[in-house]
Protein backbone atom coordinates (compact mmCIF):
# COMPACT_ATOMS: atom_id res chain seq x y z
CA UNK A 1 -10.52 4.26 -1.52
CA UNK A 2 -8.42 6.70 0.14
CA UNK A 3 -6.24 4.27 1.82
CA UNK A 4 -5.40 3.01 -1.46
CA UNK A 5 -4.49 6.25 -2.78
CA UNK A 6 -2.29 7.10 0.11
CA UNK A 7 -0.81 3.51 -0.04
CA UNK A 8 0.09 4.40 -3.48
CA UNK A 9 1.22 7.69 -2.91
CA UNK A 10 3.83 6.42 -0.02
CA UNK A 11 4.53 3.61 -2.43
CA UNK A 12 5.10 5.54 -5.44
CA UNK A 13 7.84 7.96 -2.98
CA UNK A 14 9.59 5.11 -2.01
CA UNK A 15 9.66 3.15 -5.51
CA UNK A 16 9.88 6.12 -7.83
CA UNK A 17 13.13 6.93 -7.09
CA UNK A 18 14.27 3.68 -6.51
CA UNK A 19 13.20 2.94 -10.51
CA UNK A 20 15.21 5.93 -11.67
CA UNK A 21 18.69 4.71 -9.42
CA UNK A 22 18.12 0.75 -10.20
CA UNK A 23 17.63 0.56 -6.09
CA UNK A 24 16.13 -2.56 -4.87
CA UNK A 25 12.07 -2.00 -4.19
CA UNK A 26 10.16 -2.87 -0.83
CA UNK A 27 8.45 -6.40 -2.21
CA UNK A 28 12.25 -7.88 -2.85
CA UNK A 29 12.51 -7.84 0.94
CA UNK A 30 10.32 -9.49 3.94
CA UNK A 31 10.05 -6.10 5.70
CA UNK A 32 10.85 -3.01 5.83
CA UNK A 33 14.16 -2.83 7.86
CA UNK A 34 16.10 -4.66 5.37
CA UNK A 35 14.80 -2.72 2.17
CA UNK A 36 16.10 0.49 3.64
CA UNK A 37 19.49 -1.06 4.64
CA UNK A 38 19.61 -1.99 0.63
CA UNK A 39 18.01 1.37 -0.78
CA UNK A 40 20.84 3.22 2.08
CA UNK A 41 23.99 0.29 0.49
CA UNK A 42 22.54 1.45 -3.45
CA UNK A 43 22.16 5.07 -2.92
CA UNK A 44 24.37 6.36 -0.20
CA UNK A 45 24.69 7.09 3.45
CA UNK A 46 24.41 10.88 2.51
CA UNK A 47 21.95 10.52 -0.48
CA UNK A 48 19.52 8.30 1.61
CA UNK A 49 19.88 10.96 4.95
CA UNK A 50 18.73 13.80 2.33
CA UNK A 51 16.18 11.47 0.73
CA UNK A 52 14.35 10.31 3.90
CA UNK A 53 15.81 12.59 6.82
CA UNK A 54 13.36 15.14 8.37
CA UNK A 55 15.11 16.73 11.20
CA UNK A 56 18.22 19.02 11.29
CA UNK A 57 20.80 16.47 10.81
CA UNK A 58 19.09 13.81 8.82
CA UNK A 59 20.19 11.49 11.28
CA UNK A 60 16.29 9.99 11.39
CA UNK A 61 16.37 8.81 7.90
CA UNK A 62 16.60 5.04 8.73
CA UNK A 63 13.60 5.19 10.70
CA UNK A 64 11.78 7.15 8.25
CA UNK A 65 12.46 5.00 5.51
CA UNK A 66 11.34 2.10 7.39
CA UNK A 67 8.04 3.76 8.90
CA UNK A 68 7.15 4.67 5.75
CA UNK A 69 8.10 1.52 4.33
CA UNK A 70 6.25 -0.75 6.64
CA UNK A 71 2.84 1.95 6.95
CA UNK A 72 2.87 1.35 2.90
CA UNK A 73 2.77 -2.87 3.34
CA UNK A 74 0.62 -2.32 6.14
CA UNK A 75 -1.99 -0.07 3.92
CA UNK A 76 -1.83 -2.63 1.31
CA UNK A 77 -2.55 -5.56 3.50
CA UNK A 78 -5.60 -3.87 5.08
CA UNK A 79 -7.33 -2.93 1.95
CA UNK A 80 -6.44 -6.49 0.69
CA UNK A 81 -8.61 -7.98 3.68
CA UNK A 82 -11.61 -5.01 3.10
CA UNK A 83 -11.47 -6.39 -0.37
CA UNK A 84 -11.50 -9.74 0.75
CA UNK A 85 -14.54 -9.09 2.87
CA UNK A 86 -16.30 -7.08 0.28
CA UNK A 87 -16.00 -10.26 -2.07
CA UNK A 88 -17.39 -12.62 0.66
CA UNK A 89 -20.34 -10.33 1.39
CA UNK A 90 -21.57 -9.89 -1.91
CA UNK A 91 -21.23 -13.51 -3.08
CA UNK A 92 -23.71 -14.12 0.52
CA UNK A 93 -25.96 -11.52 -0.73
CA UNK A 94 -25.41 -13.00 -4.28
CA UNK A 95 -26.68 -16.61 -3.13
CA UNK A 96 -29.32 -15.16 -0.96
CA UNK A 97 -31.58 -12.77 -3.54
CA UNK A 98 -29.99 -13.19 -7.11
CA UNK A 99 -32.93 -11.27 -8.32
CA UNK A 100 -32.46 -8.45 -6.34
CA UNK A 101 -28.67 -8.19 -6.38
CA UNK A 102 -29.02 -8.20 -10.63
CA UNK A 103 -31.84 -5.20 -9.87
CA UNK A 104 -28.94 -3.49 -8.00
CA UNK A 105 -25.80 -4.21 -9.06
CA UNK A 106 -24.64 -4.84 -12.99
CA UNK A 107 -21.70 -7.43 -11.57
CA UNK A 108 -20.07 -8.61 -8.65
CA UNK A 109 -17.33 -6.10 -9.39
CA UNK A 110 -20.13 -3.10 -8.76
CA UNK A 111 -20.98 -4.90 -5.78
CA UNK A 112 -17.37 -5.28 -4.30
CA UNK A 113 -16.80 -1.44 -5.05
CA UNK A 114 -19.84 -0.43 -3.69
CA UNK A 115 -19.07 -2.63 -0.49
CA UNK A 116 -15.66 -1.06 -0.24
CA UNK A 117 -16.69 2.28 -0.54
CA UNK A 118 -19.04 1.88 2.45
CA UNK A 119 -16.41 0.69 5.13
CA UNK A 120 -13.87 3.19 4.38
C-alpha cells in the first residue's frame, strides 16, 4: 500500500504539472528518457532545470526527471505483479476450502487486499 502511494505521489509531481502546461505525460513514451526530452522541448531548458534540478546549477535536471520518471513505472509495475500474485493466491485458496475462504473473506476483492497488505 505504500508503494502505491509513493508511486502516486512521484506520479502525480511529474503529471500535475504537465496537465496544467499541456506537456506530454510519462505513458505517451516507452521510457523515461524520451518523456523528459519532450516535457524539457514543451516547457523549457530553463523551466525544466528549475522544475527538476536539485543542485546549485540545475544542471542534474535531466537525470532527475528521468530517475524519477522511470522509479514511478518501476513502482507501478511491481505492485502490478504483487497484485497479480495476490489474485493467483486467493483463487488457490478459493478452490481449495470455499467454505472457509466465505467464513473469512466477504469477496475475492477482501482477499486480494488482505494478501497485498501482508507482502508489503
Amino acid at each position: 500500500m505504500r508503494r502505491l502511494l509513493v508511486s502516486a505521489v512521484l506520479v502525480g509531481v511529474i503529471v500535475a504539472p504537465s496537465a496544467l502546461a499541456a506537456d506530454p505525460t510519462p505513458a505517451d513514451f516507452k521510457n523515461a528518457a524520451k518523456y523528459c526530452k519532450a516535457v524539457r522541448e514543451s516547457k523549457g531548458v530553463e523551466a525544466f532545470e528549475s522544475l527538476y534540478g536539485t543542485n546549485t546549477n540545475k544542471k542534474n535536471a535531466y537525470g532527475k526527471c528521468v530517475s524519477k520518471a522511470a522509479n514511478a513505472k518501476a513502482e507501478a509495475r511491481e505492485d502490478a505483479s504483487e497484485t497479480k500474485a495476490a489474485v493467483a493466491a486467493c483463487k488457490k485458496q478459493k478452490a481449495d476450502d470455499a467454505a472457509t475462504f466465505a467464513q473469512k473473506y466477504k469477496n475475492l476483492g477482501q482477499c486480494i487486499k488482505a494478501g497485498k497488505t501482508n507482502t508489503d
